[in-house]
Protein backbone atom coordinates (compact mmCIF):
# COMPACT_ATOMS: atom_id res chain seq x y z
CA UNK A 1 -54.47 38.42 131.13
CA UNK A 2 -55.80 39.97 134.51
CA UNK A 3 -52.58 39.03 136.09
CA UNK A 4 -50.00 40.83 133.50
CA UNK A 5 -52.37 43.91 133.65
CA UNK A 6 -51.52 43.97 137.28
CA UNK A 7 -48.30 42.78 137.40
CA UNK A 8 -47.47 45.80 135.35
CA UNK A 9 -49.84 48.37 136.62
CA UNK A 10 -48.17 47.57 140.09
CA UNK A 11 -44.67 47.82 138.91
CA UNK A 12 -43.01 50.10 141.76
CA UNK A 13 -40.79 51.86 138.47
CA UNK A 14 -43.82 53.06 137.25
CA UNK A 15 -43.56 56.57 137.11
CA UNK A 16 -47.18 57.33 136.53
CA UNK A 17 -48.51 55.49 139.76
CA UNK A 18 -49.04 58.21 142.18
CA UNK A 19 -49.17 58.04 146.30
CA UNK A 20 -50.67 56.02 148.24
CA UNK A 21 -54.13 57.42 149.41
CA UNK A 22 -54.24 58.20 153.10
CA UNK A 23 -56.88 55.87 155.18
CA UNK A 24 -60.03 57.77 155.93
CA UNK A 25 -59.55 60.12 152.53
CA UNK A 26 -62.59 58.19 150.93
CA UNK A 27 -60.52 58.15 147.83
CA UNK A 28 -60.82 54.63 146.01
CA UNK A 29 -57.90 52.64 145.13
CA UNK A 30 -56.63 53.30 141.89
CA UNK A 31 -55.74 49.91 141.19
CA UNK A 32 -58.85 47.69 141.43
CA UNK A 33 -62.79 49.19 139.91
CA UNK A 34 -65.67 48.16 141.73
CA UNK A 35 -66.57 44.90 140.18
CA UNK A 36 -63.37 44.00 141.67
CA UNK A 37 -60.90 43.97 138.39
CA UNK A 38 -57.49 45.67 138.16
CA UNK A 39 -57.82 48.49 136.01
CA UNK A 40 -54.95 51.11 134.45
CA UNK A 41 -54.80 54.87 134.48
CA UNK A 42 -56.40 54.95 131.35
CA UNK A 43 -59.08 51.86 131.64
CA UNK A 44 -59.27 48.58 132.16
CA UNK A 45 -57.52 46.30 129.67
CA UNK A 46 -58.48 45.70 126.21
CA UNK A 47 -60.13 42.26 125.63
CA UNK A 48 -57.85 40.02 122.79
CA UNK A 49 -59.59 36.95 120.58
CA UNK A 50 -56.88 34.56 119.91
CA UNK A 51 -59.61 32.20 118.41
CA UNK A 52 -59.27 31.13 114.14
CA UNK A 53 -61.67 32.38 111.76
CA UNK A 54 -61.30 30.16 108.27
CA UNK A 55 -64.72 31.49 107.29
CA UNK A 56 -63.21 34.83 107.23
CA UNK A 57 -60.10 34.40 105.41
CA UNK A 58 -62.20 32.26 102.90
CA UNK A 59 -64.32 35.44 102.04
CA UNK A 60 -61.22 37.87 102.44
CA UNK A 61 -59.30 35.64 99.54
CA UNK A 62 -62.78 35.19 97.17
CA UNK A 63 -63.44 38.73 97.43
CA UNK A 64 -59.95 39.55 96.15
CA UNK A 65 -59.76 37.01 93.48
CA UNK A 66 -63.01 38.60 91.80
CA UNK A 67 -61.94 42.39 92.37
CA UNK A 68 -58.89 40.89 90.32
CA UNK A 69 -61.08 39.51 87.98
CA UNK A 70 -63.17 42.59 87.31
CA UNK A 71 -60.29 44.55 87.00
CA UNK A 72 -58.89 42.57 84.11
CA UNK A 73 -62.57 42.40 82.27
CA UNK A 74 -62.39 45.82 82.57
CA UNK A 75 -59.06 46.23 80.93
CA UNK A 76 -60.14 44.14 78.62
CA UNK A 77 -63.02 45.91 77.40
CA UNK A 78 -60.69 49.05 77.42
CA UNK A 79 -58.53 47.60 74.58
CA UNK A 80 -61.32 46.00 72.71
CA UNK A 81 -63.14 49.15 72.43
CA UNK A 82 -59.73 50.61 71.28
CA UNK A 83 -59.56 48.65 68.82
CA UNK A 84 -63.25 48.59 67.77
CA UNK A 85 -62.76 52.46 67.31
CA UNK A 86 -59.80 52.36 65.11
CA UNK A 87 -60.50 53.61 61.60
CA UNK A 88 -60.12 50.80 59.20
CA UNK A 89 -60.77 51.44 55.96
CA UNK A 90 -62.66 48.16 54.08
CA UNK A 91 -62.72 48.19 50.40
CA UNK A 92 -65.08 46.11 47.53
CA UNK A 93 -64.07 42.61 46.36
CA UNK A 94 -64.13 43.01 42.31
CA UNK A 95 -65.58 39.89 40.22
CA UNK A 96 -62.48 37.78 39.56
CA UNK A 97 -63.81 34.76 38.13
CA UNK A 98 -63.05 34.35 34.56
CA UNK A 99 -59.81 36.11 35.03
CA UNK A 100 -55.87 34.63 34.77
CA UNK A 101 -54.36 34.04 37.90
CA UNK A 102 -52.05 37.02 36.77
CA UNK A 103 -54.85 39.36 35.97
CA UNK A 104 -56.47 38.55 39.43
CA UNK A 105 -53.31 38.97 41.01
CA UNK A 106 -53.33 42.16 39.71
CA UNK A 107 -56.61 43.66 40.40
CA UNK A 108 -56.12 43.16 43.95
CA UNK A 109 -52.29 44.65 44.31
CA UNK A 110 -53.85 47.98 44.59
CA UNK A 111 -56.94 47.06 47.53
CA UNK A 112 -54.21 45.42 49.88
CA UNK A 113 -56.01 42.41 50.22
CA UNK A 114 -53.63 39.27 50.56
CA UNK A 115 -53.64 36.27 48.19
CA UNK A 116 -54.45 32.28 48.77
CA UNK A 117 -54.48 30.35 45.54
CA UNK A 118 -56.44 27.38 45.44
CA UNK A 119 -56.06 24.92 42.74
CA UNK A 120 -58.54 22.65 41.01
CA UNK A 121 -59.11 20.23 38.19
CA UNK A 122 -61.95 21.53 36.17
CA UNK A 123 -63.04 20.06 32.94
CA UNK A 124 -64.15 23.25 31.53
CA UNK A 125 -62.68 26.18 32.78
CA UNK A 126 -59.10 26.34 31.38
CA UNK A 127 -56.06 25.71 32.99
CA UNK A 128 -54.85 29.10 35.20
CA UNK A 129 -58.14 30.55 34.92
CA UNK A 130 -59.90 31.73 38.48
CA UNK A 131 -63.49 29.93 38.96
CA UNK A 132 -64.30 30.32 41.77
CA UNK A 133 -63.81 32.84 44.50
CA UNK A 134 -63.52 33.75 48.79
CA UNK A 135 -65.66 36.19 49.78
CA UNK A 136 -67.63 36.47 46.69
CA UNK A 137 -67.06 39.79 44.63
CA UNK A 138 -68.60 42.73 46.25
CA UNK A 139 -67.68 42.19 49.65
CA UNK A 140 -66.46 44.34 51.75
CA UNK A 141 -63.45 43.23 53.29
CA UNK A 142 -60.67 45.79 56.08
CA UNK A 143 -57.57 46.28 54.13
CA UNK A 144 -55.13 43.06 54.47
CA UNK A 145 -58.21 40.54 54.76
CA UNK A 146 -57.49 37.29 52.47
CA UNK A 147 -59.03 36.24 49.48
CA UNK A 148 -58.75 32.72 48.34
CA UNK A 149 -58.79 32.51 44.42
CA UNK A 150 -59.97 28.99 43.46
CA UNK A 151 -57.71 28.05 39.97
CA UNK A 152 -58.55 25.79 37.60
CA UNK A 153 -55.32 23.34 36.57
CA UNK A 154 -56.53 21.80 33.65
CA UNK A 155 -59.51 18.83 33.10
CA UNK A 156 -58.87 15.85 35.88
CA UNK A 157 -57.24 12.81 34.23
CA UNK A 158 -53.63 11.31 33.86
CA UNK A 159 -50.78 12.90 34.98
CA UNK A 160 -47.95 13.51 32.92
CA UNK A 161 -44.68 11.23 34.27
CA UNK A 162 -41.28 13.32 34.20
CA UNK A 163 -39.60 11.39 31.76
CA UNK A 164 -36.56 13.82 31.01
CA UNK A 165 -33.14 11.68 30.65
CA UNK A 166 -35.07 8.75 29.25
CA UNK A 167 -33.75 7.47 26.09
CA UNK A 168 -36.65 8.52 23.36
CA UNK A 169 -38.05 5.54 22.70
CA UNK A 170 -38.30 4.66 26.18
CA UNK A 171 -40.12 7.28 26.95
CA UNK A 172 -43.01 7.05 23.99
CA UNK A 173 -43.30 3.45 25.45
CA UNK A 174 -44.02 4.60 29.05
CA UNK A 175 -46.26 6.92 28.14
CA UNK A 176 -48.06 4.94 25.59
CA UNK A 177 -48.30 2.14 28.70
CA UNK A 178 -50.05 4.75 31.12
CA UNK A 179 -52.65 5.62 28.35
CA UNK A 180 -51.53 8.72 26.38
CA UNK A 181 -50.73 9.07 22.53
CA UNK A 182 -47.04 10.03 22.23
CA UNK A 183 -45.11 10.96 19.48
CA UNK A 184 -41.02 11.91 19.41
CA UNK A 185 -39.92 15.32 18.12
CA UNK A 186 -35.68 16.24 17.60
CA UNK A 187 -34.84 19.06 18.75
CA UNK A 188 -31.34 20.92 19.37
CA UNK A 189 -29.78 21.18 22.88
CA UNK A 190 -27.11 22.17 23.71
CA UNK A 191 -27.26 20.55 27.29
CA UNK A 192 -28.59 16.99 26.76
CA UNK A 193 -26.99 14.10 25.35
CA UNK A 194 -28.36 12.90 21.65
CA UNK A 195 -31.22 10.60 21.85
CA UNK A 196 -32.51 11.69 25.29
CA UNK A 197 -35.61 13.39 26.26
CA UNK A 198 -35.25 17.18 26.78
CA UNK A 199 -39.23 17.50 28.14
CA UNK A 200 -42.56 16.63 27.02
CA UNK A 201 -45.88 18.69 25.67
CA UNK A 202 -47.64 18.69 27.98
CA UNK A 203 -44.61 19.41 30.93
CA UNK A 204 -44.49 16.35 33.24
CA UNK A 205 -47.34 17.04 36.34
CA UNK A 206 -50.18 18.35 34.05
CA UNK A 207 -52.81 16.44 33.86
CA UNK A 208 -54.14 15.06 30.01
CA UNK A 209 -57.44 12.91 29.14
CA UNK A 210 -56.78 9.25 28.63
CA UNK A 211 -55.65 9.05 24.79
CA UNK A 212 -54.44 12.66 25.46
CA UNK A 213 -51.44 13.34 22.57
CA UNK A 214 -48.11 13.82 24.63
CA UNK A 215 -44.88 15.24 22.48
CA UNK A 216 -41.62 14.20 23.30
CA UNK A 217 -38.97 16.14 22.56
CA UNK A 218 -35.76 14.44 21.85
CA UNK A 219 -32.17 15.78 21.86
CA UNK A 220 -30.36 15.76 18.25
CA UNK A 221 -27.43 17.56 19.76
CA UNK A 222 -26.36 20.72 19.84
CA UNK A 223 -27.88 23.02 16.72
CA UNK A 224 -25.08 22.98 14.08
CA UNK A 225 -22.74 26.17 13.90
CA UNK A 226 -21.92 28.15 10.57
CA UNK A 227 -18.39 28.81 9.57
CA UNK A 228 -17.28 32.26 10.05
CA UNK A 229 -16.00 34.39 7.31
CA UNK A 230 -12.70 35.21 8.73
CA UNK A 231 -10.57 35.51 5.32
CA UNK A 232 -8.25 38.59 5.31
CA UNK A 233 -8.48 39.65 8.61
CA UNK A 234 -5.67 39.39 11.43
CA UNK A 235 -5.30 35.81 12.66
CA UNK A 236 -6.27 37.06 16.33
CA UNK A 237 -9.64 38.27 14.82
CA UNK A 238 -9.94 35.08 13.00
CA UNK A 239 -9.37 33.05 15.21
CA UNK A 240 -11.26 34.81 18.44
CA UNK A 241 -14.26 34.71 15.65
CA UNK A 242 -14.10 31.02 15.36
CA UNK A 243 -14.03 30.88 18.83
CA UNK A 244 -17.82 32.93 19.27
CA UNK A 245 -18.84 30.73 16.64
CA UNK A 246 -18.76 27.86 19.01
CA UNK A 247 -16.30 25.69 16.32
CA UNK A 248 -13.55 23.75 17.16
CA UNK A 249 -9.87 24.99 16.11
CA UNK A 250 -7.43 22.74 13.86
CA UNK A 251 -4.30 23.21 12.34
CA UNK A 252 -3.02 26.31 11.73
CA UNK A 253 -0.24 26.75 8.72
CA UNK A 254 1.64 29.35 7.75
CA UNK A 255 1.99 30.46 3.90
CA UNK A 256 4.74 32.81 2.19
CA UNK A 257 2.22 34.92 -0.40
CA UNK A 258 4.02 37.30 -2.54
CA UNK A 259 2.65 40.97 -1.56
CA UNK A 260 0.53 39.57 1.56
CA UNK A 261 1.51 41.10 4.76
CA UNK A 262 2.14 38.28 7.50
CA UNK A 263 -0.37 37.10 9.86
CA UNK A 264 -3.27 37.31 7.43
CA UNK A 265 -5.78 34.67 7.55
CA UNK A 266 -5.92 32.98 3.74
CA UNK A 267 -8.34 30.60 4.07
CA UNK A 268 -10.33 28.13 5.86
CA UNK A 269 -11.12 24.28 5.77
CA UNK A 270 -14.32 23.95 6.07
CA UNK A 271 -14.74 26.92 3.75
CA UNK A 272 -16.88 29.94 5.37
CA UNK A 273 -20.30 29.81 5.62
CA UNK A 274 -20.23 25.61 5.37
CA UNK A 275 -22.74 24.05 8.52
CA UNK A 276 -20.36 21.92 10.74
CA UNK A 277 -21.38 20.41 13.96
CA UNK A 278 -20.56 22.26 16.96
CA UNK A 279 -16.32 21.65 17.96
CA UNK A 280 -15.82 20.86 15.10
CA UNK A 281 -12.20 21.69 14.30
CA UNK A 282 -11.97 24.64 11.39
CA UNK A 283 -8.28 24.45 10.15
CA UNK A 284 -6.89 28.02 9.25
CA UNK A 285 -4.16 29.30 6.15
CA UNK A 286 -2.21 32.61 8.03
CA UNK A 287 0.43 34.35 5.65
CA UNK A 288 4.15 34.43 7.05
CA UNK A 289 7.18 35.71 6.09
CA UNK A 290 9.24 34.41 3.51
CA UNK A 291 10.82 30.84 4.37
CA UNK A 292 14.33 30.55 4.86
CA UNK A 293 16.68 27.41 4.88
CA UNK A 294 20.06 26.67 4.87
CA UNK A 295 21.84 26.42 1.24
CA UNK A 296 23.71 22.10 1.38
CA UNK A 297 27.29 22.16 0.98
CA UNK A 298 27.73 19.88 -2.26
CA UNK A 299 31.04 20.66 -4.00
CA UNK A 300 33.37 17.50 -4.28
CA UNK A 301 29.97 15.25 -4.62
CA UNK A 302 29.46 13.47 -7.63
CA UNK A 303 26.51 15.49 -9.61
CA UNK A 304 24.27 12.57 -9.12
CA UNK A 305 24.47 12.68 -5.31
CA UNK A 306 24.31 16.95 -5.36
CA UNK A 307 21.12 16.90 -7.19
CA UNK A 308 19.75 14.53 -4.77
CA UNK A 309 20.56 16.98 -1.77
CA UNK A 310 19.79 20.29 -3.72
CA UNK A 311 16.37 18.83 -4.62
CA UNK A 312 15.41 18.04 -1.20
CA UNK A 313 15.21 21.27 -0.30
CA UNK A 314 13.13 24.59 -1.79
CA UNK A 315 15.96 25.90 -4.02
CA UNK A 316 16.23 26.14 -7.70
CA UNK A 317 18.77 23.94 -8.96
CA UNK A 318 20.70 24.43 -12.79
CA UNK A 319 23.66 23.10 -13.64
CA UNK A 320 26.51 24.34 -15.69
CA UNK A 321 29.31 21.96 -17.21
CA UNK A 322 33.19 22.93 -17.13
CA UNK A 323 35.83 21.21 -18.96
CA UNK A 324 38.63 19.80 -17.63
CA UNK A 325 41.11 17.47 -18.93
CA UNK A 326 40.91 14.02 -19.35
CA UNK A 327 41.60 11.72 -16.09
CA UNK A 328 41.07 15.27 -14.08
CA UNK A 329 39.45 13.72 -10.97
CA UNK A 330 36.64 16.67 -10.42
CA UNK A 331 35.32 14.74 -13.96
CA UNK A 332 31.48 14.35 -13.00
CA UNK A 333 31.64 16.03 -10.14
CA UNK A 334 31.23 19.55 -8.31
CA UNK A 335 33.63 21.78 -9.10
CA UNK A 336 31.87 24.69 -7.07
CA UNK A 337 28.53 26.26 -6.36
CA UNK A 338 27.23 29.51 -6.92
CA UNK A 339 25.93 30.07 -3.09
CA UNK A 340 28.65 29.18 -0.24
CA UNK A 341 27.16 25.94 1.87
CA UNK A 342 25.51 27.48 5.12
CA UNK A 343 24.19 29.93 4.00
CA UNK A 344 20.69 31.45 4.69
CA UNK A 345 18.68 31.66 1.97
CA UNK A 346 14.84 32.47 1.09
CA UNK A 347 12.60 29.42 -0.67
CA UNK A 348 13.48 29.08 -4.24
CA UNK A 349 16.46 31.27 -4.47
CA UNK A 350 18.38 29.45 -7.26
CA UNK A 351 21.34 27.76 -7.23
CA UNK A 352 24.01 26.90 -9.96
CA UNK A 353 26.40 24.38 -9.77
CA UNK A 354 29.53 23.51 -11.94
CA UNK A 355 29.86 20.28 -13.06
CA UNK A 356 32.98 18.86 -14.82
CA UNK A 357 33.16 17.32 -17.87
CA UNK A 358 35.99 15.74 -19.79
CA UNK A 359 37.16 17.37 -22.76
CA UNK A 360 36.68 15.10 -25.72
CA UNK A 361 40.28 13.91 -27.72
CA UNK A 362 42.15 15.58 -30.39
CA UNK A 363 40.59 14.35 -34.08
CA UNK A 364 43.57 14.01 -37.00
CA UNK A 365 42.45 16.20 -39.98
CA UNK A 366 43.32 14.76 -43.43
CA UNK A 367 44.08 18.02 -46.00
CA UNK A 368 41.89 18.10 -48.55
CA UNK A 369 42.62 16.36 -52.26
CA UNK A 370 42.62 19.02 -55.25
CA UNK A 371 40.37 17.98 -57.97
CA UNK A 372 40.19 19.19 -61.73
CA UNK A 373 36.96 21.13 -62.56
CA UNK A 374 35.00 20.29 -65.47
CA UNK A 375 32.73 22.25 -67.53
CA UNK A 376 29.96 21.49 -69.27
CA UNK A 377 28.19 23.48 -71.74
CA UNK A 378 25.46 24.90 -71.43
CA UNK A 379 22.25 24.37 -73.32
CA UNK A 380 19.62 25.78 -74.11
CA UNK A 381 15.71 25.16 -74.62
CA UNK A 382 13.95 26.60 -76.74
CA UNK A 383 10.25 26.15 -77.13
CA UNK A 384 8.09 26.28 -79.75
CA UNK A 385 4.63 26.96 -80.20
């Protein structure tokens, strides 16, 4: 190190190296102290320790580490007492044993304490009644603390099996198997099938005493429906009626009625009011316009075969006999009709037809004989008393 403080205190380019001293000045040589070391203008060089300290370092990194530490416990602290200092209002627990789960419920809506519900077989609280309770009532609890309401579910025993869509008597047996005293009820449904099991008293879960009775409740069917009464209105009233009603819809027939207007309902089959089982079809009687058919075309037919035709249809049929001479070929048969064939005619519109007949033979008349009256005289009675 000696040697580069030299080297560079000797550098000829040094600018701050002055003359040379004369000899004999007495002035001492800039360059070298009395001990015999090189010194600079400005002192002689600074000593360096190139040596390794571990220890150092070692205290260097613990002492950081627990500055760091402090300064974290004393955040910390900051934010706890931050909190600590916040205004939190706390509020009373009220007694809630003895109440319904509802009524519990209830009283503590208002405080804004939360809800855990507990539940426990008890044998003589009821079922849903609180019994029990987390802090006990009077505690002071901050707004949003929990309360746990301990619930009663009913005396500890069987449990009722879920036995809905079991046939009835299926059902009775299963129960009667695990120990409880069933007994089948009908009801209506309109959901389940006949014969199966709609639910059970007590509902399947709940827990019963051994021996405990058990209803089942049994499907009859849907509840039967009533026949509306539907006479004399529209049939689009009538029949969007039976429709509510939840009856089926059967035939529907139309009915010429002298001074009805058409599309009046005239009656029903079942009759209104009658009980019928639900789809069950309801035929319906509407009024219509008068019928109309076509009037046969029977002249030329023998009178047997006419009447056949005529009385096949609606129309009135009379007949009316016309003479016509003997060997006439239109004997028996029809000479005419009193409505053209094809045409359109309303039911029972009556219809003549002309028959003929052959005219019976001439009788010979024998004049008559003259004959001689006689006279007889009269007498006369006379009576006596």
């Amino acid at each position: 190190m000696a040697e580069v403080a030299r080297a560079v205190d000797t550098d000829p380019q040094d600018s701050t190296a002055g003359p040379d001293p004369e000899p004999g000045t007495g002035q001492v040589d800039p360059v070298a102290d009395r001990a015999g070391e090189p010194v600079t203008p400005i002192g002689p060089p600074e000593p360096v320790d190139l040596e390794l300290h571990p220890r150092a370092t070692m205290v260097g990194v613990v002492a950081l580490v627990a500055l760091f530490l402090f300064a974290s416990f004393a955040i910390g602290r900051a934010f706890s007492d931050g909190e600590r200092r916040a205004d939190v209002p706390r509020v009373p627990v009220p007694k809630l044993e003895g109440r319904t789960l509802e009524e519990a419920q209830r009283a503590l809506g208002p405080l804004q304490l939360l809800v855990t519900v507990e539940y426990q077989p008890n044998e003589v609280i009821p079922s849903g009644v609180v019994f029990d309770q987390r802090p006990v009532a009077g505690a002071k609890l901050e707004i949003g603390t929990e309360v746990t309401l301990v619930v009663s579910d009913g005396p500890a025993g069987l449990t009722v099996p879920d036995v809905r869509g079991f046939q009835g008597g299926e059902a009775t047996s299963l129960l009667q198997a695990l120990g409880f005293s069933p007994s089948a009820q009908q009801v209506f449904d309109e959901a389940v099938r006949p014969g199966e099991v709609v639910a059970t008293t007590p509902a399947a879960g709940n827990r019963a005493v051994p021996g405990a009775p058990v209803a089942v409740l049994v499907s009859n069917g849907p509840a039967p429906r009533t026949v509306p009464a539907v006479v004399d209105q529209t049939e689009a009233d009538g029949l969007a009626a039976l429709g509510r009603s939840g009856v089926g819809l059967g035939t529907v027939t139309t009915t010429f009625v002298q001074g009805k207007d058409p599309g009046i309902v005239l009656s029903t089959d079942p009759a209104p009011g009658s009980a019928i089982p639900r789809g069950y079809p309801v035929n319906v009687s509407v009024s219509g316009p008068p019928a109309t058919l076509t009037v046969p075309q029977v002249s030329g037919l023998l009178q047997s075969s006419a009447s056949t035709i005529v009385g096949s249809t609606t129309l009135s049929l009379s007949i009316r006999n016309q003479t016509v001479p003997a060997g006439d070929p239109r004997v028996g048969r029809v000479i005419s009709q009193s409505i053209p064939g094809g045409s359109a005619v309303e039911a029972g519109t009556p219809l003549q037809l002309v028959v003929g007949v052959e005219a019976p033979p001439p009788t010979t008349t024998t004049p008559p004989v003259a004959t001689t009256p006689t006279t007889t005289p009269a007498t006369t009675t006379t009576t006596r008393r």
